[in-house]
N, C-alpha and C. Protein backbone atom coordinates (compact mmCIF):
# COMPACT_ATOMS: atom_id res chain seq x y z
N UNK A 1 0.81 -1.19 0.00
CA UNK A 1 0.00 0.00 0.00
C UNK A 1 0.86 1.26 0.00
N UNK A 2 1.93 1.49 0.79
CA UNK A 2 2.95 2.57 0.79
C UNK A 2 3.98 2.80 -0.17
N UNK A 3 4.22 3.60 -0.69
CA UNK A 3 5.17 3.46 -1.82
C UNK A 3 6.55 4.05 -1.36
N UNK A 4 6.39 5.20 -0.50
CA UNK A 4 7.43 5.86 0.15
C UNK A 4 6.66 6.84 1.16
N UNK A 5 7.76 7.11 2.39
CA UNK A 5 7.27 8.14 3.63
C UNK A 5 8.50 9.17 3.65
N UNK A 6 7.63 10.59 4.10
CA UNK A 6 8.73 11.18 4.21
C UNK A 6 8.69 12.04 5.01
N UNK A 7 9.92 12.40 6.17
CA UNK A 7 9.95 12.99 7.41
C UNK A 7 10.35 14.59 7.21
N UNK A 8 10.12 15.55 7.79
CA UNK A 8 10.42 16.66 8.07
C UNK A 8 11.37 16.70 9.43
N UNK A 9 12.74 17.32 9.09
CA UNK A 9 13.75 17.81 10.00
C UNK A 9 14.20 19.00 10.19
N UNK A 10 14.68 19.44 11.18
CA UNK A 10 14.77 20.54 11.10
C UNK A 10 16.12 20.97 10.58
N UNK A 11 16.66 20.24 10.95
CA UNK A 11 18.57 20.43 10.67
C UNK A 11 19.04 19.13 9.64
N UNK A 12 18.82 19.08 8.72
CA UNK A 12 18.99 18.15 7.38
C UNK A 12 20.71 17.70 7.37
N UNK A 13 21.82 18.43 7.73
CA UNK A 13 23.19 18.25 7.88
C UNK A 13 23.09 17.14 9.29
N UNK A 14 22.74 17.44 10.24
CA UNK A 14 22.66 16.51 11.06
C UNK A 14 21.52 15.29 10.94
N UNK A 15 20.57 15.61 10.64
CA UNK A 15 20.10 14.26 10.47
C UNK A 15 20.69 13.38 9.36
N UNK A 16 21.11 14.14 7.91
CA UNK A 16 21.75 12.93 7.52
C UNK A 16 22.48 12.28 7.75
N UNK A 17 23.75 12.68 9.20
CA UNK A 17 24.48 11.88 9.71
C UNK A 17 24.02 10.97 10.60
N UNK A 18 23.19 11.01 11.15
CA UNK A 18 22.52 10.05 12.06
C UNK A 18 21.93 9.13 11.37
N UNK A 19 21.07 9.10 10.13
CA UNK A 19 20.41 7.98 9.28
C UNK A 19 21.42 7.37 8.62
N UNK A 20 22.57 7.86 7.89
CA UNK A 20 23.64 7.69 7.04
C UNK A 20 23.94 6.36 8.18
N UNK A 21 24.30 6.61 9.46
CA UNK A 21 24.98 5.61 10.36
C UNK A 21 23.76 4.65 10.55
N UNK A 22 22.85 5.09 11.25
CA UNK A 22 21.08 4.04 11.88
C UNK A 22 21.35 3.30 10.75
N UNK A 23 20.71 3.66 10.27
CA UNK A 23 19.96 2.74 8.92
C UNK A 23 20.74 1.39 8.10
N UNK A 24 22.19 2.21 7.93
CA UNK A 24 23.33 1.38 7.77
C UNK A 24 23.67 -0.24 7.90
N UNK A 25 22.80 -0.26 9.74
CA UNK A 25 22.76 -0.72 10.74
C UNK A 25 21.71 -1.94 9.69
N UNK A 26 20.88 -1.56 9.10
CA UNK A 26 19.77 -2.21 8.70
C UNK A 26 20.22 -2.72 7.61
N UNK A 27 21.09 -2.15 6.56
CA UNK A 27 21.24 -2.63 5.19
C UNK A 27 21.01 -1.14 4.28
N UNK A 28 20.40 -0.45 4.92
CA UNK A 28 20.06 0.78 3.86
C UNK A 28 20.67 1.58 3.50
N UNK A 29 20.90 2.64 2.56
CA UNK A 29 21.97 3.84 2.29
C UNK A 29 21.20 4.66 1.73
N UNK A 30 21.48 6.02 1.54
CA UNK A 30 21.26 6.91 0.90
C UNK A 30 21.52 6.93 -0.85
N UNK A 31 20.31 7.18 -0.94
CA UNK A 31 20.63 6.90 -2.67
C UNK A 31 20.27 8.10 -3.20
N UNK A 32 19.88 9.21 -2.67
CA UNK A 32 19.84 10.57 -3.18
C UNK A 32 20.23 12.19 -2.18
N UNK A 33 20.69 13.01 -2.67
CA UNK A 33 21.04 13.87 -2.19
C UNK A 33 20.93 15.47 -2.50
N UNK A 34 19.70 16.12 -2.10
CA UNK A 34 20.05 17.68 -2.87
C UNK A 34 19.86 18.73 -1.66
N UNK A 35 19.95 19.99 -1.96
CA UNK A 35 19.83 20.84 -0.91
C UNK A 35 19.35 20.89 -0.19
N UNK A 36 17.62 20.52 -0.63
CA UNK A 36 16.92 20.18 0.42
C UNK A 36 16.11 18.87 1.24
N UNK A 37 16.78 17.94 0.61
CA UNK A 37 16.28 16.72 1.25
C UNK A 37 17.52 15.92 0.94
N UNK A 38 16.87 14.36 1.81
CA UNK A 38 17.75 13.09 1.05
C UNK A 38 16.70 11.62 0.92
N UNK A 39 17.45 11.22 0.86
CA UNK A 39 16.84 9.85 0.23
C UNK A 39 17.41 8.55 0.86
N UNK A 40 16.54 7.48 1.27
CA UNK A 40 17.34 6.29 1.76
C UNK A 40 16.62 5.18 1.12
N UNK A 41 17.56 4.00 0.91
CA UNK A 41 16.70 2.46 0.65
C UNK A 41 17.78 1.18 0.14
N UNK A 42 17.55 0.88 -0.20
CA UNK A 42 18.48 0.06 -0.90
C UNK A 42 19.44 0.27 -1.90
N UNK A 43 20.54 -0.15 -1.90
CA UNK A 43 21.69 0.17 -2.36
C UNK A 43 21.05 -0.23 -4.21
N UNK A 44 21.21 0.84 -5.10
CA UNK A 44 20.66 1.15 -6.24
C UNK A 44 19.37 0.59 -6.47
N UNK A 45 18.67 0.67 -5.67
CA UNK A 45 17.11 1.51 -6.02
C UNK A 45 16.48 2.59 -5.17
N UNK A 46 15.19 2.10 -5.57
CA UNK A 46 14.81 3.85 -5.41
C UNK A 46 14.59 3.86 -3.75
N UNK A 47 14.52 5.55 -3.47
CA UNK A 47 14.33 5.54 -2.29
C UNK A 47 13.16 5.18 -1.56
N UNK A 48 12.90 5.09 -0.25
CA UNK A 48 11.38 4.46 0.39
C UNK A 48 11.42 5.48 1.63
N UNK A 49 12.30 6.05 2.00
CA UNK A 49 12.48 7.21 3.26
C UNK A 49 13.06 8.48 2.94
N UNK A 50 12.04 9.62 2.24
CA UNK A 50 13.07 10.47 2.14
C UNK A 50 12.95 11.77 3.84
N UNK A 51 13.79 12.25 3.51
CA UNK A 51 14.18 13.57 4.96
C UNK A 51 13.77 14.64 3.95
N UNK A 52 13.38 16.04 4.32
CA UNK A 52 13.28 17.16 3.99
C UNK A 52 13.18 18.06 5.21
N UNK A 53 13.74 19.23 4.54
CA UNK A 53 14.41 20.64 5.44
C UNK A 53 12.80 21.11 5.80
N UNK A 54 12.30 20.95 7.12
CA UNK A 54 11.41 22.31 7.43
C UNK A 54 11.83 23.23 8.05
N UNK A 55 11.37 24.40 6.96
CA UNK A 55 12.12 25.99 7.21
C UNK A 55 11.29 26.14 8.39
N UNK A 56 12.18 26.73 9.56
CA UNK A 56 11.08 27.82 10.10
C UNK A 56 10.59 27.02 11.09
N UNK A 57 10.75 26.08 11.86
CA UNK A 57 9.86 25.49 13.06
C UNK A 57 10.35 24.14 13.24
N UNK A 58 9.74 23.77 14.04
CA UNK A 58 9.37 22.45 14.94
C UNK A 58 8.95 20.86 14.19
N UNK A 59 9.55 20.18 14.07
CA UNK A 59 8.81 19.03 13.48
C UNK A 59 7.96 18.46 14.64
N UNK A 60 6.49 18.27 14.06
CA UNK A 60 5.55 17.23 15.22
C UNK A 60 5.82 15.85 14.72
N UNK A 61 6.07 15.04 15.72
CA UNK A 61 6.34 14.29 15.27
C UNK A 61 5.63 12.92 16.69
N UNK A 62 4.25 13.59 17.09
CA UNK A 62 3.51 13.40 17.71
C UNK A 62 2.42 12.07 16.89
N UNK A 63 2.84 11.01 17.80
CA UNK A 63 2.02 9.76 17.43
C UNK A 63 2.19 9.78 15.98
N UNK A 64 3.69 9.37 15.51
CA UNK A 64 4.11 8.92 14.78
C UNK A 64 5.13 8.11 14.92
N UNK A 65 4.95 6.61 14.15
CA UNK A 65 5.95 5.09 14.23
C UNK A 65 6.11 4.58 13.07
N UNK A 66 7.26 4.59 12.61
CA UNK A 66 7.83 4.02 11.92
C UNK A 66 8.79 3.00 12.14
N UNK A 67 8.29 1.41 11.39
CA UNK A 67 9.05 0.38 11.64
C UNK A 67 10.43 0.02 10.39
N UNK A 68 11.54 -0.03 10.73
CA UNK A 68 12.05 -0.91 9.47
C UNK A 68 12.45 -2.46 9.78
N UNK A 69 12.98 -3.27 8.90
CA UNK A 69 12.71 -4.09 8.61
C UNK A 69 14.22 -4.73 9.09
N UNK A 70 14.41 -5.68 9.79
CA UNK A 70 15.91 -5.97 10.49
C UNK A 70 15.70 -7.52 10.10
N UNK A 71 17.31 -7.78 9.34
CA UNK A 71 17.30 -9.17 9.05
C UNK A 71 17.89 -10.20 10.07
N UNK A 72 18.00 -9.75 11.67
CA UNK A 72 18.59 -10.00 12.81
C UNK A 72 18.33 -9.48 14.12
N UNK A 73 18.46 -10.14 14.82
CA UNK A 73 18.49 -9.64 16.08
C UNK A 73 19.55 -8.70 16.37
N UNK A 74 20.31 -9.44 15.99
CA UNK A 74 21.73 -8.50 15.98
C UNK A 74 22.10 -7.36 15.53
N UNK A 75 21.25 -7.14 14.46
CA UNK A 75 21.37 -6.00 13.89
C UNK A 75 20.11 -5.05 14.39
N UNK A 76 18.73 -5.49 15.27
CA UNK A 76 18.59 -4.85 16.06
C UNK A 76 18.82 -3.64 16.90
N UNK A 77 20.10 -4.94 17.93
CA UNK A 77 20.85 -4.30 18.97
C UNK A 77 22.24 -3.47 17.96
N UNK A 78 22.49 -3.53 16.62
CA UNK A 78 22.97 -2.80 16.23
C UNK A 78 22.22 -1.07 15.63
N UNK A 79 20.92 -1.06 15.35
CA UNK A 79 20.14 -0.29 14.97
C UNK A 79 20.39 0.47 16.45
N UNK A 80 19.30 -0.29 17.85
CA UNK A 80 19.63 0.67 18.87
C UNK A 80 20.72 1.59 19.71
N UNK A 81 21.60 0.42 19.34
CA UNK A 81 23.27 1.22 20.13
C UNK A 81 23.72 2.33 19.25
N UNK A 82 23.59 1.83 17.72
CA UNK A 82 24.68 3.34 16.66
C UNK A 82 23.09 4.27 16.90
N UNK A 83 21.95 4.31 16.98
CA UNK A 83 21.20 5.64 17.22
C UNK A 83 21.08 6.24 18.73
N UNK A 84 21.48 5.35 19.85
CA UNK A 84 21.77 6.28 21.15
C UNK A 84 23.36 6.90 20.76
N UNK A 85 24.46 5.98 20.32
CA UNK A 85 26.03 7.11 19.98
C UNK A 85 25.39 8.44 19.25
N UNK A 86 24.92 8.19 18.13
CA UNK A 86 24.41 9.46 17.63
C UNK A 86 24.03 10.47 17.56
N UNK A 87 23.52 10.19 18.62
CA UNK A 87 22.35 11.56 19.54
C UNK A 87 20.82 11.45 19.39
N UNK A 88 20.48 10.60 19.42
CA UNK A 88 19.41 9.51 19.55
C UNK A 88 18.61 9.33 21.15
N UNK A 89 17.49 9.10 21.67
CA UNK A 89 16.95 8.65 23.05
C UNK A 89 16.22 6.96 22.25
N UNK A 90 16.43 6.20 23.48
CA UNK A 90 15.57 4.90 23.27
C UNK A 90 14.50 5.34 23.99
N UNK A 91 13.38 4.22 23.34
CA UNK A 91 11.92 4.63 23.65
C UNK A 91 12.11 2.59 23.83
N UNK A 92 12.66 2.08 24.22
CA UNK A 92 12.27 1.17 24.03
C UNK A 92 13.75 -0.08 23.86
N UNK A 93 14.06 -0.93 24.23
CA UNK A 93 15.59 -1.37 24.42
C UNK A 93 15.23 -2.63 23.23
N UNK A 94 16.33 -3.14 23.07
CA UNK A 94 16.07 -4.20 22.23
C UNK A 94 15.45 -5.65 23.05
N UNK A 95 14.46 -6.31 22.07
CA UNK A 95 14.03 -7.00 22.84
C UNK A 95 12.62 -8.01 22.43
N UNK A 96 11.88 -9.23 23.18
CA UNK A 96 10.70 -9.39 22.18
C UNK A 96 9.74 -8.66 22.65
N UNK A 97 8.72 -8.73 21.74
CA UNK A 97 7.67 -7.96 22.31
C UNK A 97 6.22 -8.71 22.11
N UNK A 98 6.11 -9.65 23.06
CA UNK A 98 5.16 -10.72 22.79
C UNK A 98 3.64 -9.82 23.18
N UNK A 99 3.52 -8.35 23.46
CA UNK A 99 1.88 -7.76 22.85
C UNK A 99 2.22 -7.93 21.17
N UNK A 100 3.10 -8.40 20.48
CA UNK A 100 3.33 -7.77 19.09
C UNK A 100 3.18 -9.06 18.41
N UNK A 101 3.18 -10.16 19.44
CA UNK A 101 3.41 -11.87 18.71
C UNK A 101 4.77 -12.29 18.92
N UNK A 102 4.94 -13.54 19.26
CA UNK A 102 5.58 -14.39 19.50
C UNK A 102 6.88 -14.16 18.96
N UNK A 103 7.04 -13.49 17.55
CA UNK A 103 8.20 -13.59 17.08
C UNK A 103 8.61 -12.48 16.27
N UNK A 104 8.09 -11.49 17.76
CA UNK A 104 8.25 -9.64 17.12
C UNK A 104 9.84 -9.95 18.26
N UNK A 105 10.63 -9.35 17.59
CA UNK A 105 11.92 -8.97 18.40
C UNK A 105 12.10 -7.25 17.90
N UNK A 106 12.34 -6.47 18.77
CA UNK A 106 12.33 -4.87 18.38
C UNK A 106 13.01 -3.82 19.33
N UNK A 107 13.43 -2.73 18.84
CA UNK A 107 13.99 -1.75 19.83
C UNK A 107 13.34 -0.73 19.07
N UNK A 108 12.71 0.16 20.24
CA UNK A 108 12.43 1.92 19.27
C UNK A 108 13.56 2.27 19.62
N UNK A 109 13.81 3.85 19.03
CA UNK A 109 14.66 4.29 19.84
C UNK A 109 13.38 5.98 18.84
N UNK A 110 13.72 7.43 19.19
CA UNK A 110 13.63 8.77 18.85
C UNK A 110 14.73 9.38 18.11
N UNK A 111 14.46 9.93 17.02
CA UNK A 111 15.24 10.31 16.49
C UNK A 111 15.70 11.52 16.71
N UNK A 112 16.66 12.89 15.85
CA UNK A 112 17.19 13.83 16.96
C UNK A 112 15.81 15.34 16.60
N UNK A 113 14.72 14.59 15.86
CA UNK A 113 13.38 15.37 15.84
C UNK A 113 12.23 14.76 16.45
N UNK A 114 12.73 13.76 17.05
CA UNK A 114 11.35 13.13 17.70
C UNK A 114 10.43 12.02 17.52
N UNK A 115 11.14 11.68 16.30
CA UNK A 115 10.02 10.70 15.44
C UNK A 115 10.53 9.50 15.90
N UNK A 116 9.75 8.54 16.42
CA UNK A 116 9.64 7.05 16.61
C UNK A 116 9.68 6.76 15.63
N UNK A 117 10.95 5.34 15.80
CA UNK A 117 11.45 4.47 14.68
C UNK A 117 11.87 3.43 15.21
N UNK A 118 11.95 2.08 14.78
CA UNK A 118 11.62 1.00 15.45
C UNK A 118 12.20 -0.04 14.12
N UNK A 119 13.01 -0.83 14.74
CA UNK A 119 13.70 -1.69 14.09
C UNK A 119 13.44 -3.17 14.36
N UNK A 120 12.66 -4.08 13.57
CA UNK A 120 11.91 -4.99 14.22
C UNK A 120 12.72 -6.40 13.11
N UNK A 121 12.94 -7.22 13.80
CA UNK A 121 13.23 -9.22 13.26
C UNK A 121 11.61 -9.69 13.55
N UNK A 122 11.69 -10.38 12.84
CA UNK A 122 10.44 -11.71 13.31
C UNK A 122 10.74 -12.80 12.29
């Protein structure tokens, strides 16, 4: 149903360093880059997460979750540890989460605008 999502930041130089590293964590990279946004997904195709600059204010980022897709546990607890170095808060440690089913394993952590993101194995 989704084809791509895309977040509003306030400081686009710093968040791309923080996703550039997170995501990494997952398998993903940046596959586009211009003044005012970027782009992440799989290494040569298209993007599925892009970032863009909001001028001028605050991102809400109020009761909003975004999951990606972890081919490990391990890489999990790699998603949560490189986004607390970063400048990152956990919302959530790595771990299962049997309200989610039997074979949800997941860590949130906040990104450095607020937005819940959540790195889930099953």
């Amino acid at each position: 149903m989704i084809s791509h999502l895309s977040l509003g930041v306030t400081d686009l130089g710093k968040a791309g360093t923080f996703y550039d590293v997170v995501l990494a964590t997952l398998g993903y990279v940046r596959v586009w880059t211009n003044e005012n946004g970027l782009g992440y997904g799989l290494l040569g195709g298209d993007d599925r997460l892009a970032l863009f600059r909001v001028e001028g204010g605050e991102c809400s980022a109020a009761g909003f979750h975004l999951a990606f897709v972890a081919n490990s546990s391990s890489a999990v607890h790699a998603f949560h540890e490189t986004a607390l170095a970063s400048g990152g808060a956990t919302d959530g440690p790595p771990g299962p989460r049997a309200n989610c089913g039997a074979t949800h394993y997941a860590a949130f952590i906040r990104d450095l605008d607020g937005h819940k993101l959540e790195a889930v194995f099953q």
